[in-house]
Structures are given as C-alpha cells and as structure tokens.
Protein backbone atom coordinates (compact mmCIF):
# COMPACT_ATOMS: atom_id res chain seq x y z
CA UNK A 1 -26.60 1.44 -66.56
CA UNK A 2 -27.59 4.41 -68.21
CA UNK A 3 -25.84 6.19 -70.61
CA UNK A 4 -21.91 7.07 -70.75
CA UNK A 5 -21.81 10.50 -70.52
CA UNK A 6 -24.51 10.40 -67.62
CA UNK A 7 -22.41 7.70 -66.18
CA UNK A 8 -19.11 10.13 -65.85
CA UNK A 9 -21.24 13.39 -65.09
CA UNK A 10 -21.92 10.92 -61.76
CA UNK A 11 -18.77 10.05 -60.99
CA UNK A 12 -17.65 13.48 -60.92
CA UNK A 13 -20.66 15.02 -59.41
CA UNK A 14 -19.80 12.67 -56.54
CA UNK A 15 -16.28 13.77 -56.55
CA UNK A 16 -17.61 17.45 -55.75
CA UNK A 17 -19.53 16.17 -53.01
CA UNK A 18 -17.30 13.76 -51.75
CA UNK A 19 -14.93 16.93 -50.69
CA UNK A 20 -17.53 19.42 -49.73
CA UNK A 21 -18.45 16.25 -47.35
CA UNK A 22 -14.90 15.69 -46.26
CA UNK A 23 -14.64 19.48 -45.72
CA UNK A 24 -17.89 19.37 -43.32
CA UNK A 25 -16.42 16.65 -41.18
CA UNK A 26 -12.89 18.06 -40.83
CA UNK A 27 -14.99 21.49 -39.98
CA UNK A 28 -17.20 19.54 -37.52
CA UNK A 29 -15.48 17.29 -36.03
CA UNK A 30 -11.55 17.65 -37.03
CA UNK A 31 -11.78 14.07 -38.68
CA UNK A 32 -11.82 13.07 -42.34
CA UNK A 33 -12.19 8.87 -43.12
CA UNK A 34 -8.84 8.01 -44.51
CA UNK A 35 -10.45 6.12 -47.65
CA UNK A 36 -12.32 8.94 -49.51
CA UNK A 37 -9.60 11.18 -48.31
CA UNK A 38 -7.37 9.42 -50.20
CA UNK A 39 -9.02 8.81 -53.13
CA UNK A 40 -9.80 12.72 -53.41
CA UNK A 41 -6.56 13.76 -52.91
CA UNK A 42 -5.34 10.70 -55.73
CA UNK A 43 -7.52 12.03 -58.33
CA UNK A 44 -5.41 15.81 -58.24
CA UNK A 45 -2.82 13.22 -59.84
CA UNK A 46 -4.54 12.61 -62.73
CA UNK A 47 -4.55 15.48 -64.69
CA UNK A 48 -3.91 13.31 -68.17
CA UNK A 49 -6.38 10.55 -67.63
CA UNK A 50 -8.20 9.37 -70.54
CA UNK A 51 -11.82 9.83 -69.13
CA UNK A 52 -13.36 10.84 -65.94
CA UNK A 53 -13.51 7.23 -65.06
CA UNK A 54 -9.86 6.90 -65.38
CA UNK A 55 -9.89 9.64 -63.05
CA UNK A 56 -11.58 7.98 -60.03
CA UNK A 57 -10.90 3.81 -60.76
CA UNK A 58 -6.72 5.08 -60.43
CA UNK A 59 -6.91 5.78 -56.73
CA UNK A 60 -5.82 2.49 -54.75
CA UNK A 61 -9.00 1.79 -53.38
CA UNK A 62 -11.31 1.97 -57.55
CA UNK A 63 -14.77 3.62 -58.16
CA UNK A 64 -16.98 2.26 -55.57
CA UNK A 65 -14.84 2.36 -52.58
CA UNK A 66 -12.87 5.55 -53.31
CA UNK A 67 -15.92 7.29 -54.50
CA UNK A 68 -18.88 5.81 -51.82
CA UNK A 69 -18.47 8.63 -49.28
CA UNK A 70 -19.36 10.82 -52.56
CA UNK A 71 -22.14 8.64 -53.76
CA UNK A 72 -23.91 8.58 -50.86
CA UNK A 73 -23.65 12.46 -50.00
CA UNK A 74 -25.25 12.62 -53.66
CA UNK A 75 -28.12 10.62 -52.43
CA UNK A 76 -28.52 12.57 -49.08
CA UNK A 77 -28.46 15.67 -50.74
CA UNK A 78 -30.29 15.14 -54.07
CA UNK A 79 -33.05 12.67 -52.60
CA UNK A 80 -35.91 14.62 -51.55
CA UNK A 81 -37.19 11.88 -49.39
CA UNK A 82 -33.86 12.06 -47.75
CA UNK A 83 -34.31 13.91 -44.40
CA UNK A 84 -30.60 14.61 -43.98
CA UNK A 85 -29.88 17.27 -46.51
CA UNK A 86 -26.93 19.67 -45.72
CA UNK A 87 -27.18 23.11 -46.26
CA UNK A 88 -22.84 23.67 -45.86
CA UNK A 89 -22.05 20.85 -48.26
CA UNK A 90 -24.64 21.75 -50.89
CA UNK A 91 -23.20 25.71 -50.59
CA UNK A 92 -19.53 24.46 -50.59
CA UNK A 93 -20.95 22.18 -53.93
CA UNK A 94 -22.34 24.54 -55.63
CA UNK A 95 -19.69 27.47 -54.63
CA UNK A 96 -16.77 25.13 -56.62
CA UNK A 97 -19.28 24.30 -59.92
CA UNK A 98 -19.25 28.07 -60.24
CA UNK A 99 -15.50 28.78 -59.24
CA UNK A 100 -14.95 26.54 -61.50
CA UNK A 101 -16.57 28.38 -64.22
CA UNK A 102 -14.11 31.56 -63.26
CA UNK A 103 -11.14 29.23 -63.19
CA UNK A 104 -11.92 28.31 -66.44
CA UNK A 105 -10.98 32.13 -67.88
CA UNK A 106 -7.94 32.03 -66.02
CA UNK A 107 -4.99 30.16 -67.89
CA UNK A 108 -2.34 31.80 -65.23
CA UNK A 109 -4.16 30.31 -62.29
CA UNK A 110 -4.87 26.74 -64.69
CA UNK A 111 -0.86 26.98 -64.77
CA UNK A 112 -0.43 27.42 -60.81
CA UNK A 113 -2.49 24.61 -60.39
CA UNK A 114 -0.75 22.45 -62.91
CA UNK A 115 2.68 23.43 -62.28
CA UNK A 116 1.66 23.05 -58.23
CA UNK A 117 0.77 19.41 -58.94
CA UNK A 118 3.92 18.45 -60.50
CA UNK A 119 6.13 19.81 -57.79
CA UNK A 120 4.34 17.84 -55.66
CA UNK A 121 5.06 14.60 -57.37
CA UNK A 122 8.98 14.62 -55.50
CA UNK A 123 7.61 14.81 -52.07
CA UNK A 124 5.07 12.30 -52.94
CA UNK A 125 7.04 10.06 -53.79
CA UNK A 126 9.43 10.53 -50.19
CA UNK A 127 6.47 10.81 -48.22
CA UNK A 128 3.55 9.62 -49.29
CA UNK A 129 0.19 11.04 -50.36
CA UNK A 130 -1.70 11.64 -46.99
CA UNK A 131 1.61 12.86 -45.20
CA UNK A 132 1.04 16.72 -43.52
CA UNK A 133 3.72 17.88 -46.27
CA UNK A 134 2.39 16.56 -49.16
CA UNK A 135 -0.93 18.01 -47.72
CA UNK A 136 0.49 21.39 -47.11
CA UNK A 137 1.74 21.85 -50.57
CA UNK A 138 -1.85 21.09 -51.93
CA UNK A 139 -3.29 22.92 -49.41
CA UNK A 140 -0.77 26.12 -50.58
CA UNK A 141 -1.66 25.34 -54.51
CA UNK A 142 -5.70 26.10 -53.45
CA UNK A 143 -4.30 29.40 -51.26
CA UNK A 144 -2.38 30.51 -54.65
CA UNK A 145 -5.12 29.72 -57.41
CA UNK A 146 -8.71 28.94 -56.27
CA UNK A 147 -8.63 31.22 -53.02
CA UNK A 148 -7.57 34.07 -55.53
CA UNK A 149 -11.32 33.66 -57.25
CA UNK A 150 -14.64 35.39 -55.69
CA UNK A 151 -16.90 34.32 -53.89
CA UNK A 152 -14.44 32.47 -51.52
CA UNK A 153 -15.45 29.41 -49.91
CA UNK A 154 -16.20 30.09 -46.33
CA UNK A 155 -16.23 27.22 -44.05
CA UNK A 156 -18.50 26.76 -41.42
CA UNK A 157 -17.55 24.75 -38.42
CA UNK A 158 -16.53 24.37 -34.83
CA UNK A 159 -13.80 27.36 -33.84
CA UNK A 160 -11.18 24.92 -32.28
CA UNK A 161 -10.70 22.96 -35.57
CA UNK A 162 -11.03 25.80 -38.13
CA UNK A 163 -8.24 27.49 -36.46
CA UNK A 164 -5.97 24.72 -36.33
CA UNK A 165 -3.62 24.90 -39.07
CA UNK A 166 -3.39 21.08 -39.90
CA UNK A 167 -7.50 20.97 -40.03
CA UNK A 168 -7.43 23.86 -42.61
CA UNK A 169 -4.71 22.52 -45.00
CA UNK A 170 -6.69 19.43 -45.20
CA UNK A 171 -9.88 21.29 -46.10
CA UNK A 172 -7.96 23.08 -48.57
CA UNK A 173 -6.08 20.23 -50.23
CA UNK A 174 -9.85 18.54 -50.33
CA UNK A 175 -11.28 21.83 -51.87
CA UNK A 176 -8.55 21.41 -54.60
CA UNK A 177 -9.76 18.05 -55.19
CA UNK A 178 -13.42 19.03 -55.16
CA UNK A 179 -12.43 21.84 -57.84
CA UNK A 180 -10.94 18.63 -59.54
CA UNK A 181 -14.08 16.76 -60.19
CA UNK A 182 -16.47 20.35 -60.81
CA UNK A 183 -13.72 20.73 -63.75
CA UNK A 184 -14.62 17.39 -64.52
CA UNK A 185 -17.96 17.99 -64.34
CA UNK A 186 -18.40 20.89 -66.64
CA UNK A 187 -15.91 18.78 -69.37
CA UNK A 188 -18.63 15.99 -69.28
CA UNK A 189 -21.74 18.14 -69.77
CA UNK A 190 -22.49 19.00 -66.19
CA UNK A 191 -23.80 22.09 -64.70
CA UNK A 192 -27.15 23.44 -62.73
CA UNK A 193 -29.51 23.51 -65.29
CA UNK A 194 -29.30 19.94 -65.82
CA UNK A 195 -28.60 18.51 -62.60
CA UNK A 196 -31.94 20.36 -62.00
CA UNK A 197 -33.35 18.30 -64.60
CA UNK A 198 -31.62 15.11 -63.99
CA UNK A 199 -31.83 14.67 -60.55
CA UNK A 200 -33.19 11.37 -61.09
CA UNK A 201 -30.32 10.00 -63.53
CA UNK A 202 -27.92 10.83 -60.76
CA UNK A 203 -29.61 9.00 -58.30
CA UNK A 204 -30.23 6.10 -60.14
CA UNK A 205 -26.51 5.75 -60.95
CA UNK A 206 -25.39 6.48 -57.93
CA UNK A 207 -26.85 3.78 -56.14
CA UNK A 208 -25.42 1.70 -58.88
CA UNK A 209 -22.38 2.34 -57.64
CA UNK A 210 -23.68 1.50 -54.27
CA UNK A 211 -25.08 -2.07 -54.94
C-alpha cells in the first residue's frame, strides 16, 4: 500500500465516481444497486469523521464493499486499456471537483448543506436511510445549495426516468454525496493536475481495494 495521503485521495476519488456512476444508471436505466447507494448516501452523515477513511469504513457495508461500485468505475474510467470509458460519468466527475471548488467560497450554501443534514437525522432515524423521504430531503438540500452553483450538472439519460420525480431525487441525493467525497478530495490533496499525474497511484490502489 502506498502512501496515506494517496491512500485517502482514492477512497474519495472513488466516492466521486461511485455517484456520477449511480447517477448514470438511475439516468439509464431507473435502477441504482442498493449497496453503493447506501454507502453514498451514509457518508453525507459523516460530516465530523476523523479522516476520509472514517468517512467510507462507517457505512454498514466498510471500504471495499460500500466503495467497489466506485473503485471499479475508477478503473474503467482512468485505465486506458479499459475500453469502457464513459463520457457522462467522467463530465458529471469532473463537473462536482470544480463545483466543489465554488462551494468552497460559499459559507451560506456550506451552512444549507450542514444545517440540511442535521434535519435529516429525525426522519432518519423513523424511516430509515434509503426511504423516498429521507431521499427527498437530500435530494431538496442539493436543489437549495449545489444546484444554486454554475455550471449545473445536466443529466443525460432516457426521458421516461429523468422525468420521474422519484428517479431525480435519487440522482440528486447521490450528487450530494458525490459533492461529499470531491470535498473530500480537495481536503486530502486532490485535484486535476495531479490526478493527471497520478493516474497510476490511483489505479494501483484501487485494485487494492479490489483484491
């Protein structure tokens, strides 16, 4: 394993694509896996944690189940020898690294998203974390903080699903999560430059993870 800092830049590059992957099959197909669904949406709760890897290893299902959907859309989409590279989940990546960076300047919004979270913690508790409420109210935090910023994140997907209303405050509540882990990200070091020039680190690690 290669250094720390590398280690959690991985883990929450992985986060970011785990959502923006989420958010393509929701779009595509109106179906999310329940696993990495949850384990997105669990790391919103963790807004205290310790490190990055206390982040991710506090969802019910730890690191390399919760994050394996992410891990291996790293792969797909950082591997050049991959053939199955996608162009929406790289954009919807990339797009949330550099909301994030606008976010970032924008304490008021930092406070709608923290204050969001914490109101959610009641119904969570009723309901549960994958019930269409709880989802809702995440979905409603993005609408109220991260929609706000420019560009906006345009989804691209079959018409049927992105027009119904349960589809889209999924994708949202996952684009929350996915602004989780680019926050995440920058905090550890992250950012284009040096994913650019260490591709190969993240790939390495990653399959760690998937060993």
């Amino acid at each position: 394993m290669q250094n720390n800092q590398q280690q959690h830049r991985t883990l929450a590059l992985a986060g970011i694509f785990q959502a923006a992957q989420l958010v393509d099959q929701l779009a595509q197909t109106s179906m999310a896996d329940t696993t990495p669904l949850e384990s997105s949406l669990h790391s919103l709760l963790s807004l205290d944690s310790d490190s990055t890897e206390d982040v991710y290893s506090s969802n019910p299902h730890g690191i390399n189940a919760g994050l394996r959907c992410g891990f291996r859309t790293l792969g797909k989409q950082l591997d050049p020898k991959q053939q199955a590279a996608s162009t929406d989940i790289m954009r919807y990546t990339l797009t949330l690294a550099h909301l994030e960076k606008k976010l970032a300047r924008r304490p008021d919004l930092i406070d709608v998203i923290q204050q969001g979270i914490q109101a959610v913690q009641k119904p969570l508790q009723h309901y549960g974390l994958l019930h269409e409420t709880v989802i809702r109210k995440l979905a409603d935090i993005y609408s109220q903080s991260v929609s706000l910023l420019t560009p906006r994140i345009l989804i691209n997907g079959q018409k049927p699903y992105l027009s119904n209303p349960h589809i889209t405050e999924k994708a949202r509540a996952l684009l929350l999560a996915g602004m989780r882990s680019a926050v995440l990200w920058r905090q550890c070091g992250g950012g284009r430059w040096e994913l650019l020039f260490h591709r190969q680190r993240y790939l390495s690690i990653s399959q760690h993870y998937l060993k």
